[in-house]
Every structure is written in structure tokens, then in C-alpha cells.
Protein backbone atom coordinates (compact mmCIF):
# COMPACT_ATOMS: atom_id res chain seq x y z
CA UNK A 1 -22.93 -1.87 22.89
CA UNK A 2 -25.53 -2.67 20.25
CA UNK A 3 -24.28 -2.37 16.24
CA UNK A 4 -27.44 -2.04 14.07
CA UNK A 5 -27.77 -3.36 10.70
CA UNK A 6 -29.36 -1.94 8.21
CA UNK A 7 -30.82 -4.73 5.92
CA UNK A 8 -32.02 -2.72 2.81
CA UNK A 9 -28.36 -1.04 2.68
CA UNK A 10 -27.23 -4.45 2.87
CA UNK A 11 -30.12 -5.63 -0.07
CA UNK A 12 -28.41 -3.20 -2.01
CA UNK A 13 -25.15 -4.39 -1.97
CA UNK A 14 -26.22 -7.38 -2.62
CA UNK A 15 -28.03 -6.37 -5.57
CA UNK A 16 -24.92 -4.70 -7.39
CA UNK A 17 -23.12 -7.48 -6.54
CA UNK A 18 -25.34 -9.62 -7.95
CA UNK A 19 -24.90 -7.80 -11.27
CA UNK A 20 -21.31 -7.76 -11.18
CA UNK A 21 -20.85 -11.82 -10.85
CA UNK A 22 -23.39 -11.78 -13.53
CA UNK A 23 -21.46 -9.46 -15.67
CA UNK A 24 -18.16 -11.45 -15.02
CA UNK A 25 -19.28 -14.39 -15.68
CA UNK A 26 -20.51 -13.06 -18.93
CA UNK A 27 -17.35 -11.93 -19.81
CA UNK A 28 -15.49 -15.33 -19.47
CA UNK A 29 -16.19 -16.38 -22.58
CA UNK A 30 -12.79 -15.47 -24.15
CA UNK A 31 -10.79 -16.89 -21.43
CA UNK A 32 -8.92 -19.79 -22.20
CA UNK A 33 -10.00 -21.20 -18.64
CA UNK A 34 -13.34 -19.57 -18.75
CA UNK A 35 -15.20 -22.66 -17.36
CA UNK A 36 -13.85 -22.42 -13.98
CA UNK A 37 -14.34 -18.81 -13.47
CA UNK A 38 -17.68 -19.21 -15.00
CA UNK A 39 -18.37 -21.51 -12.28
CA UNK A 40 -16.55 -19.12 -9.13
CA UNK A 41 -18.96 -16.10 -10.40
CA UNK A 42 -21.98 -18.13 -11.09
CA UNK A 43 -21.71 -19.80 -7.38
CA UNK A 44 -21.29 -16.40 -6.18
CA UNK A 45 -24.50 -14.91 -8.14
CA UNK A 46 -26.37 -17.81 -6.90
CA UNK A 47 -25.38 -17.15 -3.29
CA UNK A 48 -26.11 -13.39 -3.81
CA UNK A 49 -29.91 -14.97 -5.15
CA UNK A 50 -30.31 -16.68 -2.04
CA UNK A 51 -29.66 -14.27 0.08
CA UNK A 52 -31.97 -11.84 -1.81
CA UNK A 53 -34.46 -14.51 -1.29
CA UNK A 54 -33.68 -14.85 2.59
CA UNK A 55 -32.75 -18.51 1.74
CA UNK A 56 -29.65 -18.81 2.13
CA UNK A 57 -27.83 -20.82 5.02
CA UNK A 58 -24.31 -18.81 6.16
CA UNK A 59 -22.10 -22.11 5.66
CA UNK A 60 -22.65 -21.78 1.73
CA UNK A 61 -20.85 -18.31 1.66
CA UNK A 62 -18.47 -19.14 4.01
CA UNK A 63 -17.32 -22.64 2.66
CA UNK A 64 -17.03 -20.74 -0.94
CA UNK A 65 -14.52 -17.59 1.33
CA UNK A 66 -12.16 -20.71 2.77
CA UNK A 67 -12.12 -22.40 -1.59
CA UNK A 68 -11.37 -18.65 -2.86
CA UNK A 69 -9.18 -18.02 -0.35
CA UNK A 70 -6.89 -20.93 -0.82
CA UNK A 71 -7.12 -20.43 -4.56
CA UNK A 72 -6.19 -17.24 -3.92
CA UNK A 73 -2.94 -17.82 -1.64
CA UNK A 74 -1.81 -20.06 -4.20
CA UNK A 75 -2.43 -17.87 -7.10
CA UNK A 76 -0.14 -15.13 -4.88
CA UNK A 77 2.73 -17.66 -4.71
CA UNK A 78 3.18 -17.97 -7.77
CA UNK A 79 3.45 -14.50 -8.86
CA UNK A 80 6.98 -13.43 -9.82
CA UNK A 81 8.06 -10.01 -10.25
CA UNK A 82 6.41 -7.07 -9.60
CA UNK A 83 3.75 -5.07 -11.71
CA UNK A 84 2.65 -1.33 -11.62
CA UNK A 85 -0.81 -0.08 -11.24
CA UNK A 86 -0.88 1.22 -14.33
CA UNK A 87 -0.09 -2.25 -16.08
CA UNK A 88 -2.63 -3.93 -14.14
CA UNK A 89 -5.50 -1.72 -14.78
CA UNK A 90 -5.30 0.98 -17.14
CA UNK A 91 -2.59 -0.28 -19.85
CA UNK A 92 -4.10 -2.63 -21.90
CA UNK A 93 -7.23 -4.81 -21.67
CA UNK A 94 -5.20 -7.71 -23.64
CA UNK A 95 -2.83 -9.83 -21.01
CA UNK A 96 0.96 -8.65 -21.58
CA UNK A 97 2.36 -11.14 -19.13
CA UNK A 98 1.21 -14.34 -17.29
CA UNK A 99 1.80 -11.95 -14.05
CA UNK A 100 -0.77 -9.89 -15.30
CA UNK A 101 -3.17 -12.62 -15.84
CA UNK A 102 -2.60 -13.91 -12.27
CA UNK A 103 -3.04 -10.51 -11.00
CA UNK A 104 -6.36 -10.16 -12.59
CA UNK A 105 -7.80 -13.13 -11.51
CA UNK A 106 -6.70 -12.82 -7.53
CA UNK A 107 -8.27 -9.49 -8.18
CA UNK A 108 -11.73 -11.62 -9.07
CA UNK A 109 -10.85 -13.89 -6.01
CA UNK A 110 -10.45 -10.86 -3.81
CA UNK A 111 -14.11 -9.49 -5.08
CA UNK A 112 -15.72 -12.93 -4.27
CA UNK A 113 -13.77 -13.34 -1.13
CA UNK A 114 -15.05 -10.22 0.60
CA UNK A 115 -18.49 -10.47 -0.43
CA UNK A 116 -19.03 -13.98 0.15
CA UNK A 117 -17.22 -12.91 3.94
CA UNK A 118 -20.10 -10.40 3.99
CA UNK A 119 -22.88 -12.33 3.17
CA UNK A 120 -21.80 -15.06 5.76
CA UNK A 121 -21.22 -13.21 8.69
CA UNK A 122 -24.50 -10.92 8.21
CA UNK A 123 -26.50 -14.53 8.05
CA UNK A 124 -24.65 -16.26 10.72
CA UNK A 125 -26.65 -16.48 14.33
CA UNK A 126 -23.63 -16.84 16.61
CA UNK A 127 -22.02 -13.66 14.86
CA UNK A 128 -24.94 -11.53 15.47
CA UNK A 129 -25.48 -12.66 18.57
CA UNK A 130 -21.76 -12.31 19.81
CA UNK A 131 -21.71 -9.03 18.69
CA UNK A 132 -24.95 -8.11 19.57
CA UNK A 133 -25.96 -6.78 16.05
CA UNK A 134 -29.73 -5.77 15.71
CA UNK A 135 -31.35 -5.67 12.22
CA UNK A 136 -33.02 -2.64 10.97
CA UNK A 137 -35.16 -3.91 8.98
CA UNK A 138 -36.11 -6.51 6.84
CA UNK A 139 -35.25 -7.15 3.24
């Protein structure tokens, strides 16, 4: 079984997420810890430029998924408590509770994570080739 690839859907994405790393990384500037996260999203708007660019090597995406990840377990464990939806998202844009916080920011892991999966696996030669993926097009 062939799975095809379509690179311009995939030049898309990679567009809009482009814009949002840029966006949250613009909107760090408040954050008592902004440097770091100013760093995640700017690594990850960088990879998204490479890629764009058809420069970019799949162990760069995938070395950043294994950081975030970890990050991200961590983060998890040290959540107490549980927190509704509506607190999460839609309450407030100010923090109410340092579970909130953590929340939020595994929620910016989780954004990075995926992508940064994406972007590795639809570069990597022995994952296209094991699963026989044929590309569409070209960017």
C-alpha cells in the first residue's frame, strides 16, 4: 500500500504554524519566565523556516519532540488538583492558580510537540521509505 503526501498541504501547515510560534513568542514578554519560552517557540519557528526552505535535517525536529516531551512529563507531575475547561481557557486570561499556569504551558509543549513530530517524520528517509509514502509534490 502506497500513502501519498501532499507537500503543499503540508507547506501550509507549516506556514500557520510558523505564525503561531511567532505569535507566542511575541507574547512572552509578560511572563515572568519569558526567556525560556521565548527560546522553545523561537527554535520551533526556526525549524518551521527550515523546513519551508527544504533545509532542514529531521534530527533537529525530532531532538527538540524528545526536550519538549520530557519538559512536558515533568511539568504533568507536578500538577496537583484538577482544573475545568472552563478555568483553563475561557475564565480569565490572568493566571488564578500555579495549576493553571502549568496547564498553559504543557498546552504550549503539546503544540510544539506535535508539530515538531510532524515535521520530523515527513523529512525522515527511513520513515518514508518504511511506509512507503510518495510525495505529491514539491514545496
Amino acid at each position: 500500500m502506497v500513502i501519498f503526501l501532499d507537500n503543499k498541504l503540508l507547506s501550509l501547515l507549516n506556514y500557520l504554524m510558523l505564525a503561531v510560534f511567532i505569535l507566542a513568542l511575541a507574547v512572552q514578554y509578560n511572563d515572568p519566565d519569558s526567556m525560556i519560552w521565548m527560546v522553545v517557540y523561537g527554535l520551533a519557528a526556526i525549524v518551521c523556516c527550515l523546513a519551508s526552505m527544504n533545509q532542514l535535517h529531521w534530527m533537529l525536529p525530532a531532538t527538540i519532540s524528545v526536550s519538549v516531551l520530557i519538559w512536558g512529563i515533568i511539568l504533568v507531575l507536578k500538577i496537583e488538583g484538577g482544573i475545568s475547561f472552563y478555568d483553563l481557557l475561557l475564565s480569565s486570561w490572568t493566571m488564578k492558580s500555579h495549576t493553571v499556569e502549568l496547564m498553559r504551558e504543557v498546552g504550549g509543549l503539546t503544540i510544539v510537540l506535535f508539530w515538531m513530530i510532524t515535521l520530523s517524520l515527513s523529512n525522515n528517509p527511513l520513515f518514508i521509505n518504511f511506509f512507503n509514502i510518495r510525495k505529491l509534490n514539491k514545496y
